[in-house]
PDB file of N, CA and C in Angstrom:
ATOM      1  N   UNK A   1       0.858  -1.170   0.000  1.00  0.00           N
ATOM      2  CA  UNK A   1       0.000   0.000   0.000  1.00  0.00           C
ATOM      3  C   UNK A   1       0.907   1.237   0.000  1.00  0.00           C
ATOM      4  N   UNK A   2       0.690   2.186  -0.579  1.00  0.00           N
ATOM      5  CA  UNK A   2       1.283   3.404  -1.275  1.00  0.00           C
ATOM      6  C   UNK A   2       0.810   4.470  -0.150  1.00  0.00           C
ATOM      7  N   UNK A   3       1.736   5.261   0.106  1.00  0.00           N
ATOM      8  CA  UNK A   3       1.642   6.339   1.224  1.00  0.00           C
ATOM      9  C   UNK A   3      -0.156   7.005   1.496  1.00  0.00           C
ATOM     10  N   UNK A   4       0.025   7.780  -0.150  1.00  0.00           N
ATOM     11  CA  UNK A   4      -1.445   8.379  -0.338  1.00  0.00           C
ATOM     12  C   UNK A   4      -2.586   7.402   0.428  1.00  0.00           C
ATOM     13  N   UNK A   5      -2.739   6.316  -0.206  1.00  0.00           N
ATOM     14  CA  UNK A   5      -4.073   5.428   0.614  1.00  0.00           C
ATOM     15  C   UNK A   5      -3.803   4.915   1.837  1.00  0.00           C
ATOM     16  N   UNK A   6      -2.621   4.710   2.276  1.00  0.00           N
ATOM     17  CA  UNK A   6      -2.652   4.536   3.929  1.00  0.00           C
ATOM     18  C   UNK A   6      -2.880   5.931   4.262  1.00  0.00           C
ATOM     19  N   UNK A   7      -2.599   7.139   4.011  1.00  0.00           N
ATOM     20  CA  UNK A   7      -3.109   8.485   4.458  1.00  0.00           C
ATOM     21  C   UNK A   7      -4.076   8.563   4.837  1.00  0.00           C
ATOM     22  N   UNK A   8      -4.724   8.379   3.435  1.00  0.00           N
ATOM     23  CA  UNK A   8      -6.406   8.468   3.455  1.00  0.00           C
ATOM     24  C   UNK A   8      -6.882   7.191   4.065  1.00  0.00           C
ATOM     25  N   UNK A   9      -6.928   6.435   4.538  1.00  0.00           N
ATOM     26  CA  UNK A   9      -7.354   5.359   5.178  1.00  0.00           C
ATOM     27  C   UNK A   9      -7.574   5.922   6.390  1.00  0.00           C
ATOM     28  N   UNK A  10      -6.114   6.471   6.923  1.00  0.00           N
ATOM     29  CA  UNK A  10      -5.688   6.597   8.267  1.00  0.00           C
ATOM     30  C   UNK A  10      -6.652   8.321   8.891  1.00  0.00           C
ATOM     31  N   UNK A  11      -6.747   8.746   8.167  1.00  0.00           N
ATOM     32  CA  UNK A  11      -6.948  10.074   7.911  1.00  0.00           C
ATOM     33  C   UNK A  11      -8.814  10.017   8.037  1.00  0.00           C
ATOM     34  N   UNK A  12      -9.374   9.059   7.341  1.00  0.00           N
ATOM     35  CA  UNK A  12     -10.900   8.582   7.262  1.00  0.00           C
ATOM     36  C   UNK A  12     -11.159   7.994   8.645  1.00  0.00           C
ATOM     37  N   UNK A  13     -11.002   7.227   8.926  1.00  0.00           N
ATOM     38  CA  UNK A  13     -10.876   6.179  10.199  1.00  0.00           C
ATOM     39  C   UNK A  13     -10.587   7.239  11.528  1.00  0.00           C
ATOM     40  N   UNK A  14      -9.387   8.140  11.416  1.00  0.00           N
ATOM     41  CA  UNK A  14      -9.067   8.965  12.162  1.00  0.00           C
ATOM     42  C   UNK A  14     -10.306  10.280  12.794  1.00  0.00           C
ATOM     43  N   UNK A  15     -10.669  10.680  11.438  1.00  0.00           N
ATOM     44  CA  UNK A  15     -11.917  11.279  11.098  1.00  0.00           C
ATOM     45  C   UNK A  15     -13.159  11.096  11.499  1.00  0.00           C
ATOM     46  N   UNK A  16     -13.401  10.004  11.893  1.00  0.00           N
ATOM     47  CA  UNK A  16     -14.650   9.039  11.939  1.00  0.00           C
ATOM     48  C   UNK A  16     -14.733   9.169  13.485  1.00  0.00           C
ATOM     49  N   UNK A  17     -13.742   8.989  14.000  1.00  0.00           N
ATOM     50  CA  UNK A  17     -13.050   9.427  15.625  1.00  0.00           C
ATOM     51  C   UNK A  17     -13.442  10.575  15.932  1.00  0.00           C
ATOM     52  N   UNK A  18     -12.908  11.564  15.205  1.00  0.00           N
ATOM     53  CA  UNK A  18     -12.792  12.632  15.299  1.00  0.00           C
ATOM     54  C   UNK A  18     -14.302  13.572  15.410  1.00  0.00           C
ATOM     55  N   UNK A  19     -15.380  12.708  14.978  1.00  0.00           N
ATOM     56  CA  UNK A  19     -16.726  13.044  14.759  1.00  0.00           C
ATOM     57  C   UNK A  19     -17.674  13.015  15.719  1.00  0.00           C
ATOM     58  N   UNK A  20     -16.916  11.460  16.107  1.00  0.00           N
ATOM     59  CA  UNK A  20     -17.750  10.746  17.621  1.00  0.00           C
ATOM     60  C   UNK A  20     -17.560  11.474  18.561  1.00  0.00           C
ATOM     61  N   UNK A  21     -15.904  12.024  18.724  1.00  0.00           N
ATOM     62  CA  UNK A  21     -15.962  13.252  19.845  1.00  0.00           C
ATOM     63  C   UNK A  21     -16.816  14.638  19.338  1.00  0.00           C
ATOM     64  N   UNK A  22     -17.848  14.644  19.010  1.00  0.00           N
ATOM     65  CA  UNK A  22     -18.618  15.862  19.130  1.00  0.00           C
ATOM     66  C   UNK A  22     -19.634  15.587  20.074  1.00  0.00           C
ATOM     67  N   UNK A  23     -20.270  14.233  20.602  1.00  0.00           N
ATOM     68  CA  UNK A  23     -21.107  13.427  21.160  1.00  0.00           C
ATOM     69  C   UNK A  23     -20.933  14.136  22.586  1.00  0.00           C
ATOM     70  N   UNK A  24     -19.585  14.420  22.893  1.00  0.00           N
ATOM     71  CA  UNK A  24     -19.271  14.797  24.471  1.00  0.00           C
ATOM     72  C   UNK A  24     -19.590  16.093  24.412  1.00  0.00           C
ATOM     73  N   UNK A  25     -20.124  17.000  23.659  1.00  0.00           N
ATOM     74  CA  UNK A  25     -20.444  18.246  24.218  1.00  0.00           C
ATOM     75  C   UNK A  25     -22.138  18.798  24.050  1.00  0.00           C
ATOM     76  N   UNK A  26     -22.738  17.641  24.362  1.00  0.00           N
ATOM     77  CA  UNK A  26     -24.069  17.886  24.942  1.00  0.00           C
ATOM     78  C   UNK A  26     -25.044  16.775  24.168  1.00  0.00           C
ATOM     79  N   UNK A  27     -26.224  17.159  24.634  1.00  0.00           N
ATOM     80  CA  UNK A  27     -27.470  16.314  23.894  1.00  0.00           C
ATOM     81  C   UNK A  27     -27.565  17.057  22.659  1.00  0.00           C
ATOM     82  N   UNK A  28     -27.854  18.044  22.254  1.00  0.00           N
ATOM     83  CA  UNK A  28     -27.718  18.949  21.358  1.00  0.00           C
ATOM     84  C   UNK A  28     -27.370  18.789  20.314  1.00  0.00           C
ATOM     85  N   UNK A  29     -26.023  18.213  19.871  1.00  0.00           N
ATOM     86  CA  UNK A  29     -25.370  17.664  18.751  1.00  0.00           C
ATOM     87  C   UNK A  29     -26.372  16.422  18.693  1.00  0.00           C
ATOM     88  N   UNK A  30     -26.605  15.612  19.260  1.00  0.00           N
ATOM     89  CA  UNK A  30     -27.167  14.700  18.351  1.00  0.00           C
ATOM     90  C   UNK A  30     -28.092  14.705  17.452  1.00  0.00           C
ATOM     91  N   UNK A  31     -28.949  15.316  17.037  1.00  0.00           N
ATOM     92  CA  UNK A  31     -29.773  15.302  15.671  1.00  0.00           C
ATOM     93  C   UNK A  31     -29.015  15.530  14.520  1.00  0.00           C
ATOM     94  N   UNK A  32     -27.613  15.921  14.713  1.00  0.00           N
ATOM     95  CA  UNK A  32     -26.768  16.182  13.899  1.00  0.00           C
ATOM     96  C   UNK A  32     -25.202  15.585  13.874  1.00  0.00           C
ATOM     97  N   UNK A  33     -25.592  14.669  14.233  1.00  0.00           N
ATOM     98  CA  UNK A  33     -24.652  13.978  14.872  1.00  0.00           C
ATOM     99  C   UNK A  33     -23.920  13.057  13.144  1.00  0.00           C
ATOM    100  N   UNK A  34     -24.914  12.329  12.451  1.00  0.00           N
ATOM    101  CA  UNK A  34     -24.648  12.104  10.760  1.00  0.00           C
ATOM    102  C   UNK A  34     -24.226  12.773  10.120  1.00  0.00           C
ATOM    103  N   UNK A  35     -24.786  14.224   9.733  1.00  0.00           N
ATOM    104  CA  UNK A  35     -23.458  14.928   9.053  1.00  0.00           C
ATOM    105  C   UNK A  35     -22.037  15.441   9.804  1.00  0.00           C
ATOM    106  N   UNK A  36     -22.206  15.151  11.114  1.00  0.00           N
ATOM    107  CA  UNK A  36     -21.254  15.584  11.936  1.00  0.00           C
ATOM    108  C   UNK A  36     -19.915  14.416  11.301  1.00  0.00           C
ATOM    109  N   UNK A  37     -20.360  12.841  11.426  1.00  0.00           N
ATOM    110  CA  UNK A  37     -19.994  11.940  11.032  1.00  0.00           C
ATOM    111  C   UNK A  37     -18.847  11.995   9.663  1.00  0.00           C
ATOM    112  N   UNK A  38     -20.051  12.339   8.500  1.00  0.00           N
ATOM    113  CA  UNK A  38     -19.713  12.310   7.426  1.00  0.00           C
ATOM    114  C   UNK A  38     -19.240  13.611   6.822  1.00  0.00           C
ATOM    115  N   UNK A  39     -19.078  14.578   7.692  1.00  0.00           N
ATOM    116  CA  UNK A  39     -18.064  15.501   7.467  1.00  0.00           C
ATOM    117  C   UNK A  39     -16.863  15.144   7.642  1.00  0.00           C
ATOM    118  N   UNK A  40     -16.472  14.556   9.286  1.00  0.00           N
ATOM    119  CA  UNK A  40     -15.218  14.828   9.919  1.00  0.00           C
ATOM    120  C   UNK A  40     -15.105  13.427   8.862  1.00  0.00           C
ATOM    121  N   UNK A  41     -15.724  12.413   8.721  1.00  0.00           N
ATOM    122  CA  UNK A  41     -14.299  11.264   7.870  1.00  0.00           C
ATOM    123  C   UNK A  41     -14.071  11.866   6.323  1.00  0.00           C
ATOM    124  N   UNK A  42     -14.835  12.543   5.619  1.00  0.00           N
ATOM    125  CA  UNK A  42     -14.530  13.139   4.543  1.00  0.00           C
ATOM    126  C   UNK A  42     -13.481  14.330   4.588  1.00  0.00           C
ATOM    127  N   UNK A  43     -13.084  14.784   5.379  1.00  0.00           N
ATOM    128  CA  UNK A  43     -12.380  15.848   6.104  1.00  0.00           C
ATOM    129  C   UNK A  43     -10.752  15.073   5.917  1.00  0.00           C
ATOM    130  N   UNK A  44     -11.227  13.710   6.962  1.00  0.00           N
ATOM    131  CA  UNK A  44      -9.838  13.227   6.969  1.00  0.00           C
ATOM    132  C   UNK A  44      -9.155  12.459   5.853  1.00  0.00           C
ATOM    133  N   UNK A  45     -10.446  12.035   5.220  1.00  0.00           N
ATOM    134  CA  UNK A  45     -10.142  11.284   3.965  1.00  0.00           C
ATOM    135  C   UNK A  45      -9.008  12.706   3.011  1.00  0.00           C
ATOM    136  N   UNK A  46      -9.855  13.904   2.883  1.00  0.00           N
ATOM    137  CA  UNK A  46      -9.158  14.825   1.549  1.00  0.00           C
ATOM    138  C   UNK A  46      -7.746  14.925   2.419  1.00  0.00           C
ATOM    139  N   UNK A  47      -8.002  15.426   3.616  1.00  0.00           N
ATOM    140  CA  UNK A  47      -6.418  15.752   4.426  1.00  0.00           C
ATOM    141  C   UNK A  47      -5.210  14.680   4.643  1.00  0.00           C
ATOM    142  N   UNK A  48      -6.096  13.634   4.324  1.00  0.00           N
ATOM    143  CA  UNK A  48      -4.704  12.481   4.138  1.00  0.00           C
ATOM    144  C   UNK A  48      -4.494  11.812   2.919  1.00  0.00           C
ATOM    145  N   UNK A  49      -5.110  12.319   1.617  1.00  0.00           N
ATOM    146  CA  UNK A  49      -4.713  12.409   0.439  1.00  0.00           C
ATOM    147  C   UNK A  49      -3.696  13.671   0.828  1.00  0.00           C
ATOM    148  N   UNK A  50      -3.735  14.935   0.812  1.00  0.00           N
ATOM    149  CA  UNK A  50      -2.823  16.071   0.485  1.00  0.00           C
ATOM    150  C   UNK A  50      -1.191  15.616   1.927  1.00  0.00           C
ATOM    151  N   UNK A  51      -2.042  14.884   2.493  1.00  0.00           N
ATOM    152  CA  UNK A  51      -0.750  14.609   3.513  1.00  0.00           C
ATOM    153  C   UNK A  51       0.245  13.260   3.129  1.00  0.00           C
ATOM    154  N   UNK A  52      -0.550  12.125   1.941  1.00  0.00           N
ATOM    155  CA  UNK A  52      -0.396  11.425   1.440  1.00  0.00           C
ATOM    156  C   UNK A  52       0.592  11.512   0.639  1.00  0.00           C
ATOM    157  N   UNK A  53       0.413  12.371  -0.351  1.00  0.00           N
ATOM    158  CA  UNK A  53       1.323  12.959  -1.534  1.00  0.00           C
ATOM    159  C   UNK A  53       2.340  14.114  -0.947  1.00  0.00           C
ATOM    160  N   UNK A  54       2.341  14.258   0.243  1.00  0.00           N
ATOM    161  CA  UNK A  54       3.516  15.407   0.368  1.00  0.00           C
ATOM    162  C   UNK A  54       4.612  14.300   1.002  1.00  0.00           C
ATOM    163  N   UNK A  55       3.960  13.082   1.843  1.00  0.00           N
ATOM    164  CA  UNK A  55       5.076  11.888   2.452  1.00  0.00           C
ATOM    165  C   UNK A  55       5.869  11.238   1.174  1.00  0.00           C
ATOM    166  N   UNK A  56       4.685  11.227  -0.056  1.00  0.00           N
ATOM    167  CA  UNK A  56       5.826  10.667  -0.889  1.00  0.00           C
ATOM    168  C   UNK A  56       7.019  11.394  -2.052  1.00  0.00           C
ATOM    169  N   UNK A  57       6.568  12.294  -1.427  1.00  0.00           N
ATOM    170  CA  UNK A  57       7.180  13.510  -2.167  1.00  0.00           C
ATOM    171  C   UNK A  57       8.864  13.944  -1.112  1.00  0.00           C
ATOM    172  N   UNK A  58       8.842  13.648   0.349  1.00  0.00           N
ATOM    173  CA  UNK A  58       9.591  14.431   1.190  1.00  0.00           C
ATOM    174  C   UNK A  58      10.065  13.189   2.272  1.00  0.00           C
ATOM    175  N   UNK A  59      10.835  13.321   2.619  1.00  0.00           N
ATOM    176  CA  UNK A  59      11.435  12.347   3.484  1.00  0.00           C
ATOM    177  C   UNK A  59      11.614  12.532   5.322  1.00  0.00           C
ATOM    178  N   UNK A  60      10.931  14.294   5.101  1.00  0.00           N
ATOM    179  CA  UNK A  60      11.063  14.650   5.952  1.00  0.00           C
ATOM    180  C   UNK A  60       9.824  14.421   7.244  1.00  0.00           C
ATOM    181  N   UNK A  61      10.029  14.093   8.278  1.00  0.00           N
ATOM    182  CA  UNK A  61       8.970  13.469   9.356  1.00  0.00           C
ATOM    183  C   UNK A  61       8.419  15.358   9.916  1.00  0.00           C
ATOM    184  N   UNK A  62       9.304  15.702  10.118  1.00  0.00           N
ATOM    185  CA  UNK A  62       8.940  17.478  10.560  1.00  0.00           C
ATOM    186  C   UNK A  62       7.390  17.880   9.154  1.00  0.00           C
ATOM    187  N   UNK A  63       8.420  17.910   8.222  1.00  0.00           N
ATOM    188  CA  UNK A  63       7.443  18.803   6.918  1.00  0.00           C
ATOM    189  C   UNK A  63       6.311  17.988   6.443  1.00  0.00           C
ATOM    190  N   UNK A  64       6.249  16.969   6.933  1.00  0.00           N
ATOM    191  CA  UNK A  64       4.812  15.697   6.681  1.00  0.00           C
ATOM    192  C   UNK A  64       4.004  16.332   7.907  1.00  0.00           C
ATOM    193  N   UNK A  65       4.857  16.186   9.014  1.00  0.00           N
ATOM    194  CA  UNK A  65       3.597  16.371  10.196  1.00  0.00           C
ATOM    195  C   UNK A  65       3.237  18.043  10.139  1.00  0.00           C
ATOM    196  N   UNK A  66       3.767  18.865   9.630  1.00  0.00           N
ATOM    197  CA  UNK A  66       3.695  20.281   9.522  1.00  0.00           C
ATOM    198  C   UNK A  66       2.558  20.109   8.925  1.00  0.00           C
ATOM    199  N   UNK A  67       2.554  19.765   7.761  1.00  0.00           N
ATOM    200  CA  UNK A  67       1.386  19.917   6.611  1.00  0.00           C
ATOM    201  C   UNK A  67       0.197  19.020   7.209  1.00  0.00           C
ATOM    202  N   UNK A  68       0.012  18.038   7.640  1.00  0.00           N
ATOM    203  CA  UNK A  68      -0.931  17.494   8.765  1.00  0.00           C
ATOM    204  C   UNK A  68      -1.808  18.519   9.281  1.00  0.00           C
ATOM    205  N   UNK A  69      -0.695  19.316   9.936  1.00  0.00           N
ATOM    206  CA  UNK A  69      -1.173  19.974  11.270  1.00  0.00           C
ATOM    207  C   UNK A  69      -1.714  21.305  10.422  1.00  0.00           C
ATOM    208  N   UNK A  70      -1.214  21.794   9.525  1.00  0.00           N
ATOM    209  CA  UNK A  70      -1.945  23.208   8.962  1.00  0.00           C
ATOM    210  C   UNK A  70      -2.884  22.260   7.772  1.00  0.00           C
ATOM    211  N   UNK A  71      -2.615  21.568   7.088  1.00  0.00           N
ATOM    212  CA  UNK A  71      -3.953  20.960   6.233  1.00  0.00           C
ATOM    213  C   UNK A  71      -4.836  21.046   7.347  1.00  0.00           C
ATOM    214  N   UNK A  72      -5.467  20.155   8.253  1.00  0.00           N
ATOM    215  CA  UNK A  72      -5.979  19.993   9.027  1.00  0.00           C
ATOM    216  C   UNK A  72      -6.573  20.778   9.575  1.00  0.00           C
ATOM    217  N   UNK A  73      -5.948  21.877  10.348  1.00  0.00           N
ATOM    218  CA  UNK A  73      -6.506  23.205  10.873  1.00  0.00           C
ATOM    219  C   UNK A  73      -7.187  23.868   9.600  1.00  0.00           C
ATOM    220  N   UNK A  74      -6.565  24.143   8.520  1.00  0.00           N
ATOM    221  CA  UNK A  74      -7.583  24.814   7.778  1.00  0.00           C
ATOM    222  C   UNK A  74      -9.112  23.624   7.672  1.00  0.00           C
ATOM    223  N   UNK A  75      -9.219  22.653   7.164  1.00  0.00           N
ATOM    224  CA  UNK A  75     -10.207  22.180   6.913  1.00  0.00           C
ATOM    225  C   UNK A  75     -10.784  22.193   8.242  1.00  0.00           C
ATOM    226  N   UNK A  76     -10.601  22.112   9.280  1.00  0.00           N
ATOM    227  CA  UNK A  76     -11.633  22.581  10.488  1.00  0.00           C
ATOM    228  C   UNK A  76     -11.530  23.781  10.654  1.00  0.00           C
ATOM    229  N   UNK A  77     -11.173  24.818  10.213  1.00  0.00           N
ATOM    230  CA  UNK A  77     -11.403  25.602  10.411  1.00  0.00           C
ATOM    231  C   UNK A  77     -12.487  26.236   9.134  1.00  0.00           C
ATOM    232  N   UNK A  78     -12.347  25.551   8.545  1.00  0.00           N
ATOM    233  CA  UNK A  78     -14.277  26.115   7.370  1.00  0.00           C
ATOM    234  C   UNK A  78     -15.183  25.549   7.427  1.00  0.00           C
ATOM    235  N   UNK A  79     -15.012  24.191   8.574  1.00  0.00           N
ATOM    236  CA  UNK A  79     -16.043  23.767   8.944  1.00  0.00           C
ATOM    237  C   UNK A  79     -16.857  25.002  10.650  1.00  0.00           C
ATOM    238  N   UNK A  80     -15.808  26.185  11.000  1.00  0.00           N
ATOM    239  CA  UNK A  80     -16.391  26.733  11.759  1.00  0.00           C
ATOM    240  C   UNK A  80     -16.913  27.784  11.288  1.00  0.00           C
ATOM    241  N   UNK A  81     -16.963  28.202  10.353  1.00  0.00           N
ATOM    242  CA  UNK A  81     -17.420  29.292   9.599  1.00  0.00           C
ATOM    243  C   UNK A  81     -19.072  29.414   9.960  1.00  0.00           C
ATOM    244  N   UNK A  82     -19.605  28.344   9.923  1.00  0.00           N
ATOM    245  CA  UNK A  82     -20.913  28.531  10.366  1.00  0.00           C
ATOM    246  C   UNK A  82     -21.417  27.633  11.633  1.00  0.00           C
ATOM    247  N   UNK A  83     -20.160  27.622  12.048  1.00  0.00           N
ATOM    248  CA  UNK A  83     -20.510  26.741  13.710  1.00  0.00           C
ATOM    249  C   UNK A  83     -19.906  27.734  15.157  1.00  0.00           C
ATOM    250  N   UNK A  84     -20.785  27.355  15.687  1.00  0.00           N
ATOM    251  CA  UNK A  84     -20.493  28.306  16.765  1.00  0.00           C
ATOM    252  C   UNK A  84     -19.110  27.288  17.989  1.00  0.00           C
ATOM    253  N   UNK A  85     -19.112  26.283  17.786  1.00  0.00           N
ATOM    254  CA  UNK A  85     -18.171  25.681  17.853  1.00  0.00           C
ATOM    255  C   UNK A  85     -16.466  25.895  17.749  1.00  0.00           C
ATOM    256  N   UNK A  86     -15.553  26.456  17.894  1.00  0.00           N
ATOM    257  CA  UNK A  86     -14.720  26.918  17.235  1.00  0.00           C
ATOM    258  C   UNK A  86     -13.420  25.954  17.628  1.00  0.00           C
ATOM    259  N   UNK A  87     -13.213  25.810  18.984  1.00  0.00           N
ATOM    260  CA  UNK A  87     -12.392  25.056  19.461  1.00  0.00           C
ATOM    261  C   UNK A  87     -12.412  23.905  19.530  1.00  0.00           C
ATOM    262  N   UNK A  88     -13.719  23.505  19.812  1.00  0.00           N
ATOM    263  CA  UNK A  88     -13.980  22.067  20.026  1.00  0.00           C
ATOM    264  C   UNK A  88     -13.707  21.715  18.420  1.00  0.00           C
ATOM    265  N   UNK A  89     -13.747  21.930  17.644  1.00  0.00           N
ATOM    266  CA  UNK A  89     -13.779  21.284  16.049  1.00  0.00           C
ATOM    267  C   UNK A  89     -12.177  21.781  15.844  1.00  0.00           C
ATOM    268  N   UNK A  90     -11.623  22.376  16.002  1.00  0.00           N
ATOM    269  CA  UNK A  90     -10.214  23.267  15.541  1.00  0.00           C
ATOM    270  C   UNK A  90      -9.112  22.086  16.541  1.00  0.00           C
ATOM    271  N   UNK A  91      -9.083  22.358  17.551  1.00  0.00           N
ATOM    272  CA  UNK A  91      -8.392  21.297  18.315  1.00  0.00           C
ATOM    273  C   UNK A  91      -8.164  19.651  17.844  1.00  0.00           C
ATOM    274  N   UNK A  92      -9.268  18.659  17.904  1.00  0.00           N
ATOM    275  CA  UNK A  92      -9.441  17.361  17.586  1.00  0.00           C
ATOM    276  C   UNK A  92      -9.157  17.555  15.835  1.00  0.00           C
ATOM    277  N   UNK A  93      -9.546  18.379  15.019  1.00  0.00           N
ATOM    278  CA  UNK A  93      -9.517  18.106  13.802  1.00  0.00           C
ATOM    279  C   UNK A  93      -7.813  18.317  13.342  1.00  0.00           C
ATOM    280  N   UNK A  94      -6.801  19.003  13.845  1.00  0.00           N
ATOM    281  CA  UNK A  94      -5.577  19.371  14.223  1.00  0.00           C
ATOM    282  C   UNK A  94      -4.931  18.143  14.685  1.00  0.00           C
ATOM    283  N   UNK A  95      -5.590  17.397  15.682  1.00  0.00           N
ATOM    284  CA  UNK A  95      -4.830  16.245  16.585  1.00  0.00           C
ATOM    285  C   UNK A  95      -4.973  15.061  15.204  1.00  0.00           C
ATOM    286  N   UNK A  96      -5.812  14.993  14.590  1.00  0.00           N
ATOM    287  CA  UNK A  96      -5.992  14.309  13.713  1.00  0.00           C
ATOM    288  C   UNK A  96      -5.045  14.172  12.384  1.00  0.00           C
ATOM    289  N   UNK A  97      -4.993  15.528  12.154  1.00  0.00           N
ATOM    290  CA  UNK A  97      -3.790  15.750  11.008  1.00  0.00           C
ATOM    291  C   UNK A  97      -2.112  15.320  11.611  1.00  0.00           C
ATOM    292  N   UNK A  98      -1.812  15.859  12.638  1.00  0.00           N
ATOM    293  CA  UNK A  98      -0.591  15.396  13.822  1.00  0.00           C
ATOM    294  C   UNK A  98      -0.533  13.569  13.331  1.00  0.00           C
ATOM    295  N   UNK A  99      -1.175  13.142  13.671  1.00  0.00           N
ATOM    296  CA  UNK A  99      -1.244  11.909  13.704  1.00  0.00           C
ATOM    297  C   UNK A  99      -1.563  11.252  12.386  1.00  0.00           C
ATOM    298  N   UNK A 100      -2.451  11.760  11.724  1.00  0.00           N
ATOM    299  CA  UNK A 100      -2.169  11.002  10.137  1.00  0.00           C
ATOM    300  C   UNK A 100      -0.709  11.475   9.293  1.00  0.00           C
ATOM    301  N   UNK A 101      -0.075  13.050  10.027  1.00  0.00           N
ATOM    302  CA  UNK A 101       1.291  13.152   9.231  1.00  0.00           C
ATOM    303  C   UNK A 101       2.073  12.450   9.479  1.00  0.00           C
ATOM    304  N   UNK A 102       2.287  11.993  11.113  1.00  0.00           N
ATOM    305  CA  UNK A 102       3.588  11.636  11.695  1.00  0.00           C
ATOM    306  C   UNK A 102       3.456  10.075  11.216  1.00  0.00           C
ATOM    307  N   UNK A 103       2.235   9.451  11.338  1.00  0.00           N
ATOM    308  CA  UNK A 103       2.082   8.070  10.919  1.00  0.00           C
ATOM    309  C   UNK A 103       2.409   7.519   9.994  1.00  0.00           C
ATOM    310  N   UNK A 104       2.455   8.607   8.719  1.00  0.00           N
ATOM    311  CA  UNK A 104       2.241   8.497   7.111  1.00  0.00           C
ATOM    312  C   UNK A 104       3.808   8.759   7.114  1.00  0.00           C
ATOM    313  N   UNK A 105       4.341  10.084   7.732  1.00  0.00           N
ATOM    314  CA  UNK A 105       5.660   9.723   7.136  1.00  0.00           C
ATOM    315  C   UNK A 105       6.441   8.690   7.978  1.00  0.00           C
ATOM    316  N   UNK A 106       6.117   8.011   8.717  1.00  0.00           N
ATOM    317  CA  UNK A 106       7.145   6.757   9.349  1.00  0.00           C
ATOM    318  C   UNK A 106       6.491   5.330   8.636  1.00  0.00           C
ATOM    319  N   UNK A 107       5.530   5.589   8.214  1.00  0.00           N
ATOM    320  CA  UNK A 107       5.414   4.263   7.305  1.00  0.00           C
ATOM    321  C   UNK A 107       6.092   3.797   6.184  1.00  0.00           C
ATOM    322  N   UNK A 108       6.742   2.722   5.938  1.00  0.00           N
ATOM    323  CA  UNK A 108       7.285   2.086   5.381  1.00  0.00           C
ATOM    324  C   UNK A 108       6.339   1.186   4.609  1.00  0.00           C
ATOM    325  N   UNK A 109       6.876   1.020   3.332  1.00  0.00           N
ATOM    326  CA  UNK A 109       6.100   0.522   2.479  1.00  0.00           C
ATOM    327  C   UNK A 109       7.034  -1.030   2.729  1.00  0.00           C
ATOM    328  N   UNK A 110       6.419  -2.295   2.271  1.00  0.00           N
ATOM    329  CA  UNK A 110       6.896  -3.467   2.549  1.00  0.00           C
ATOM    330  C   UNK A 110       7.920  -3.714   1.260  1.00  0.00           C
ATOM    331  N   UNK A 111       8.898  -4.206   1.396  1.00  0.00           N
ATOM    332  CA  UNK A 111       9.935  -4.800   0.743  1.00  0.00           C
ATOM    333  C   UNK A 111       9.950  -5.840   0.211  1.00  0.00           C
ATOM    334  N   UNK A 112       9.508  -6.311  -1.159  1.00  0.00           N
ATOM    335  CA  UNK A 112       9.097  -7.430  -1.692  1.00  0.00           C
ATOM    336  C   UNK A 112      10.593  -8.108  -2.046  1.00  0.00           C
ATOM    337  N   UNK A 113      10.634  -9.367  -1.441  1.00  0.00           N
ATOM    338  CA  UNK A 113      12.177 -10.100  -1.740  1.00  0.00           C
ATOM    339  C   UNK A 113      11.763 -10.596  -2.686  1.00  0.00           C
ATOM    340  N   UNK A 114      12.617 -11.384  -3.894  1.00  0.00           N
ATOM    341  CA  UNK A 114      12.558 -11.393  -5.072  1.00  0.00           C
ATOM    342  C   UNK A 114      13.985 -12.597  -4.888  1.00  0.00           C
ATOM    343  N   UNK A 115      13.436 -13.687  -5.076  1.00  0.00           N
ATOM    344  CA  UNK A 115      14.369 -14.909  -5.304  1.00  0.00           C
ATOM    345  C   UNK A 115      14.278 -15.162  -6.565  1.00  0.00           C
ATOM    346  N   UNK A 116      15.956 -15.730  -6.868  1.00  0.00           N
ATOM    347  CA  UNK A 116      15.962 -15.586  -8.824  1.00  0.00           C
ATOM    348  C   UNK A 116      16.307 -17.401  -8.531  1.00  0.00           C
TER     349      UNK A 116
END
């Protein structure tokens, strides 16, 4: 598996996480709790494509998790544009990018041995 789709794997899945924690800040969110869902894993899905292609592009573990962490913040941050929410979505959606960069660039792709 190729950087980009473990990104986005990691990044979706991560996302999906990242959604469920909206659950802890009241009864309130829940009627909205589905697009809450299918925002944050679509969120992580695009942010670990663009975090995907910068790991295979750079070798560097700093400038992978950099771009994580500001991809990330921007895409939660236009998801606050019309949420009164600001931190609670800006924070976790940030921790998310951290962790799909640093993951993505220490992954190693497997080494196929090749007996002649």
């Amino acid at each position: 598996m190729n950087k980009p789709v473990f990104a986005m794997l990691l990044g979706a899945v991560l996302g999906f996480f990242d959604g469920l924690s909206a659950l802890l800040y009241g009864p309130d969110i829940i009627p909205m709790i589905w697009g809450i869902l299918a925002g944050s894993t679509f969120k992580g899905l695009v942010a670990g494509l663009i975090i995907g292609f910068v790991a295979q592009r750079t070798q560097s573990v700093a400038a992978v998790v950099a771009v994580g962490l500001v991809v990330s913040a921007f895409f939660a941050y236009l998801v606050t544009l019309n949420e009164p929410y600001f931190w609670e979505i800006i924070i976790p959606g940030s921790i998310v990018g951290l962790i799909t960069g640093f993951a993505t660039a220490r992954y190693r792709t497997p080494v196929r041995s090749s007996t002649a």
